[in-house]
Protein backbone atom coordinates (compact mmCIF):
# COMPACT_ATOMS: atom_id res chain seq x y z
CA UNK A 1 105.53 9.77 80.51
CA UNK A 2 107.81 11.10 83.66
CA UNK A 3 110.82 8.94 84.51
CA UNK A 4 111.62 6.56 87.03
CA UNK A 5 113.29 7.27 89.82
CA UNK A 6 116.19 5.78 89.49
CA UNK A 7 116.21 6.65 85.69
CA UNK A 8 116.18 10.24 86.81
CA UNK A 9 118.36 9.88 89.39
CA UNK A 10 121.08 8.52 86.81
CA UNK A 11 119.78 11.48 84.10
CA UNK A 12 120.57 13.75 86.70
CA UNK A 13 124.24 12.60 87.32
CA UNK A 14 124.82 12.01 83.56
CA UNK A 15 123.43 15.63 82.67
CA UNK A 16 125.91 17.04 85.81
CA UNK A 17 128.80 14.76 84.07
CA UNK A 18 127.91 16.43 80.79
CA UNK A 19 128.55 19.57 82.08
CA UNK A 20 131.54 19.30 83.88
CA UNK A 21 132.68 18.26 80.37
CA UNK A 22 132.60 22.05 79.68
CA UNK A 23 136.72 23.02 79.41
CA UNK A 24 135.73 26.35 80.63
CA UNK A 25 134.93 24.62 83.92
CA UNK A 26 132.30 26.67 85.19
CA UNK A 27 130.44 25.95 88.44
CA UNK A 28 127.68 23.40 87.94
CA UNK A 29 124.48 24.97 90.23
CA UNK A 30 121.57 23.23 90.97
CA UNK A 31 119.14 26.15 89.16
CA UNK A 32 121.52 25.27 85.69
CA UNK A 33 120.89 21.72 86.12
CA UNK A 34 117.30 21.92 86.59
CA UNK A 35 117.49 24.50 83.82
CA UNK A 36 119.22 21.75 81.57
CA UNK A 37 116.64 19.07 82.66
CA UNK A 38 113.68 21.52 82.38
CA UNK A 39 112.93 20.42 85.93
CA UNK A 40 112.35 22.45 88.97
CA UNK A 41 115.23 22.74 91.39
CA UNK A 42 112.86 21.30 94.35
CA UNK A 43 112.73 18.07 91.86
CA UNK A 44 116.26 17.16 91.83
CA UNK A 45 115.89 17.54 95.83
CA UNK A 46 113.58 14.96 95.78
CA UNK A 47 116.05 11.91 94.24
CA UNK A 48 119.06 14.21 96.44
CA UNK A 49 119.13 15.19 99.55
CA UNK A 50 121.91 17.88 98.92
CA UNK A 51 124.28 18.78 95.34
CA UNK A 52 126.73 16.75 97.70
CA UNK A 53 124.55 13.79 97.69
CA UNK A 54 124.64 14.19 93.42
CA UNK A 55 128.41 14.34 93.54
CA UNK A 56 128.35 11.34 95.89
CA UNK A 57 126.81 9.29 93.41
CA UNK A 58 129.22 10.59 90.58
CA UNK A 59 132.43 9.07 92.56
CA UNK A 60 130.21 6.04 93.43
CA UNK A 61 130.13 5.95 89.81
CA UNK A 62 133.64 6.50 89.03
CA UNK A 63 134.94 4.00 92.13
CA UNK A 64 132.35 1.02 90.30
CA UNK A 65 134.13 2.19 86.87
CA UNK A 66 137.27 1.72 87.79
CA UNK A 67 137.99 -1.03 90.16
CA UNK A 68 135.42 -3.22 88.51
CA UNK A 69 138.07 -3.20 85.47
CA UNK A 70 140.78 -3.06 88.07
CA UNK A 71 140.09 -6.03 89.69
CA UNK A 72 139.23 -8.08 86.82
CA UNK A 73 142.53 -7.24 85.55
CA UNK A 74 144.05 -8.75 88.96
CA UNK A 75 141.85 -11.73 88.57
CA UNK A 76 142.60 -12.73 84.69
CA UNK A 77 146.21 -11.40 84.38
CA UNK A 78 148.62 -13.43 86.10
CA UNK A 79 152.22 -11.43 85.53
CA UNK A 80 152.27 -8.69 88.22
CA UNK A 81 153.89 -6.52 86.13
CA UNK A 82 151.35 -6.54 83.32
CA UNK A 83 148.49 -6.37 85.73
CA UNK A 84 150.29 -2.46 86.84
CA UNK A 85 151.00 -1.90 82.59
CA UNK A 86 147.37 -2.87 82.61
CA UNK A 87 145.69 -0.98 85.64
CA UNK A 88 147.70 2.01 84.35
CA UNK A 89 146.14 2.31 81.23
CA UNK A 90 142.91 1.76 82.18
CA UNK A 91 142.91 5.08 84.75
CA UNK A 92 144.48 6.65 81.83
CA UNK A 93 141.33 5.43 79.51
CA UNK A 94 138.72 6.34 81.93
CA UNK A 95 139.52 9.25 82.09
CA UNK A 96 139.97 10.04 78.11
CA UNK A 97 136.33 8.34 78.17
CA UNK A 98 134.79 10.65 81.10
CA UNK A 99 136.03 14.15 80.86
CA UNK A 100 133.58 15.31 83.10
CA UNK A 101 134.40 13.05 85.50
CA UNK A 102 138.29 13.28 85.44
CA UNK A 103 137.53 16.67 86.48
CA UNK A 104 135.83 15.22 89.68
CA UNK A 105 138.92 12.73 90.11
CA UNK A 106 141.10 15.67 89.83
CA UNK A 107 139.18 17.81 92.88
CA UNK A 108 138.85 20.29 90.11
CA UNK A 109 134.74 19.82 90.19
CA UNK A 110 134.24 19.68 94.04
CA UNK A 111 136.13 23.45 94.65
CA UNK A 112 133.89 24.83 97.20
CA UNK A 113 131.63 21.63 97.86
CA UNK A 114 131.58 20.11 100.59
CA UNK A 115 135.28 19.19 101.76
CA UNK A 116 134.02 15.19 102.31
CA UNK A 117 133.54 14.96 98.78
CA UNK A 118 137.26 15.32 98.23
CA UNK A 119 137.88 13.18 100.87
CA UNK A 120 135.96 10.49 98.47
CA UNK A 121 137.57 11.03 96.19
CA UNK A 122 141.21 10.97 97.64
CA UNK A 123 140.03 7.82 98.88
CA UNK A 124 139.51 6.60 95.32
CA UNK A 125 143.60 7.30 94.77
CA UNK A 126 144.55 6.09 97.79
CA UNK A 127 142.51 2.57 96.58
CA UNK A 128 144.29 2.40 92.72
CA UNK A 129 148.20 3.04 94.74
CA UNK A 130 147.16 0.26 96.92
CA UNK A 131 145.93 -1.92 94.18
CA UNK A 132 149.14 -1.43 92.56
CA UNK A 133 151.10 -1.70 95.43
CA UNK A 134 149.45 -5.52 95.27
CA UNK A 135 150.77 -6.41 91.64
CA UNK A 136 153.94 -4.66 91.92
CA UNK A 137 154.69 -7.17 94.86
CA UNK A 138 153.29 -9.71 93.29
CA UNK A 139 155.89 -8.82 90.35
CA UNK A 140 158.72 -9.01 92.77
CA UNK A 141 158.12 -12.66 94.02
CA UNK A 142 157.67 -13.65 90.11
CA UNK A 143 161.14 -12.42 89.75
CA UNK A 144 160.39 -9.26 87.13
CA UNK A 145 161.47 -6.72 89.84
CA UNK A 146 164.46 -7.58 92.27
CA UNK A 147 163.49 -8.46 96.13
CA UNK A 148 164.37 -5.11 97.27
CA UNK A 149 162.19 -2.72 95.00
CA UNK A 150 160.46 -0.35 96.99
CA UNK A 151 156.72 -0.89 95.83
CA UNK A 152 155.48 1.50 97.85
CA UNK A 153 157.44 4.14 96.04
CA UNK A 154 157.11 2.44 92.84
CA UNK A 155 152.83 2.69 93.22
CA UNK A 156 153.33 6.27 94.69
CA UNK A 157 155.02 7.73 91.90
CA UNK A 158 152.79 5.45 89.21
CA UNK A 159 149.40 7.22 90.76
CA UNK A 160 151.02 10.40 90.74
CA UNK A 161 151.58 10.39 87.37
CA UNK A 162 148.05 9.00 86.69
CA UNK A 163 147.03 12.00 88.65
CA UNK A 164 149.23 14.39 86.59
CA UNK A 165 148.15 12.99 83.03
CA UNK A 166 144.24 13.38 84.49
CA UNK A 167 145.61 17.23 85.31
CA UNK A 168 147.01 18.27 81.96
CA UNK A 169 143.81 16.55 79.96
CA UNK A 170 141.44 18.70 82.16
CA UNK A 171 143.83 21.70 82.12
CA UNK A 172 144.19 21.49 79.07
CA UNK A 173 140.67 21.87 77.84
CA UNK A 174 140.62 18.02 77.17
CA UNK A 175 143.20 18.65 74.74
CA UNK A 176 146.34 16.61 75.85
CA UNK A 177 145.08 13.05 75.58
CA UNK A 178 146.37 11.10 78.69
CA UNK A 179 147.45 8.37 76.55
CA UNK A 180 149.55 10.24 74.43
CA UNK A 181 153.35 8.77 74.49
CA UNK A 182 151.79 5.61 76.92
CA UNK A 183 154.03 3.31 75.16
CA UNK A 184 157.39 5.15 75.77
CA UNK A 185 155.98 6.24 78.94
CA UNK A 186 155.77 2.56 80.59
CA UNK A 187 159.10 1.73 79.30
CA UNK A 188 160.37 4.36 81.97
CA UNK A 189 157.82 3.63 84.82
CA UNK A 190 157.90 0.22 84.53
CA UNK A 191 161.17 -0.13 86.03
């Protein structure tokens, strides 16, 4: 019995996931994922206009992922500063979660795709500093950060080192868990 479209269309992405899961990091082509779905290539054109189309839907995936847990956070957490603690550790999470896809959050998957893709996905980022940028100001008129904390620093350098925990788990070979040490580590970014 042949899939559904939109059951294929979400085997496809979860088979490309899968293999961006591969430390080694090797190019995912269209003939290896047909290969790996026993399809012909012309069939995965036929749910995709284009392997940037299939990426597409991966940071579609990723942006649903995220800020759906993200925003609940901002909805059912009412200390600002618990809300960033919280937001935090949930990048962190997804990521330990989705290896294959922390290597599309980290660009490291879209070398030599099309350049809108990491556009996307800088776009994703630039989305989780500004969500944070939200509850760290919201922490400042509760008091738990004085008036004249610099949020916008404070969310920069929290998403960089999201970023930089997402780069040593891939570059690592998915080795160096990014929430290893999370507990001393928001003692010192917290502040």
């Amino acid at each position: 019995m042949a899939a559904k479209p939109g059951e294929r269309k979400l085997q496809i992405l979860q088979t490309i996931a899968a293999m961006l899961e591969n430390p080694a990091g090797e190019k995912v082509t269209t003939a290896l994922l047909a290969a790996k779905l026993v399809v012909s290539e012309a069939a995965l054109y036929r749910h995709f206009a284009s392997k940037a189309q299939m990426y597409e839907g991966l940071i579609e995936f990723i942006e649903s992922g995220i800020f759906s847990v993200l925003n609940q956070i901002g909805v059912d957490e009412e200390s600002g500063l618990r809300q960033v603690e919280l937001m935090v550790a949930t990048t962190l999470r997804f990521a330990q979660k989705n290896r294959g896809l922390t290597r599309v959050l980290i660009g490291d998957a879209l070398v030599h795709e099309n350049p809108r893709l990491q556009v996307r996905i800088n776009q994703v980022t630039d989305r989780i500093e500004a969500t944070l940028k939200q509850s760290l100001r919201i922490a400042v008129t509760q008091g738990r950060l004085p008036a004249e904390h610099d949020v916008g620093a404070h969310a920069a350098i929290l998403v960089d080192y999201v970023i930089g925990r997402w780069h040593r788990f891939v570059k690592s070979g998915f080795k160096n868990d990014p929430m290893d040490q999370w507990t001393q580590h928001w003692l010192l970014l917290q502040r």
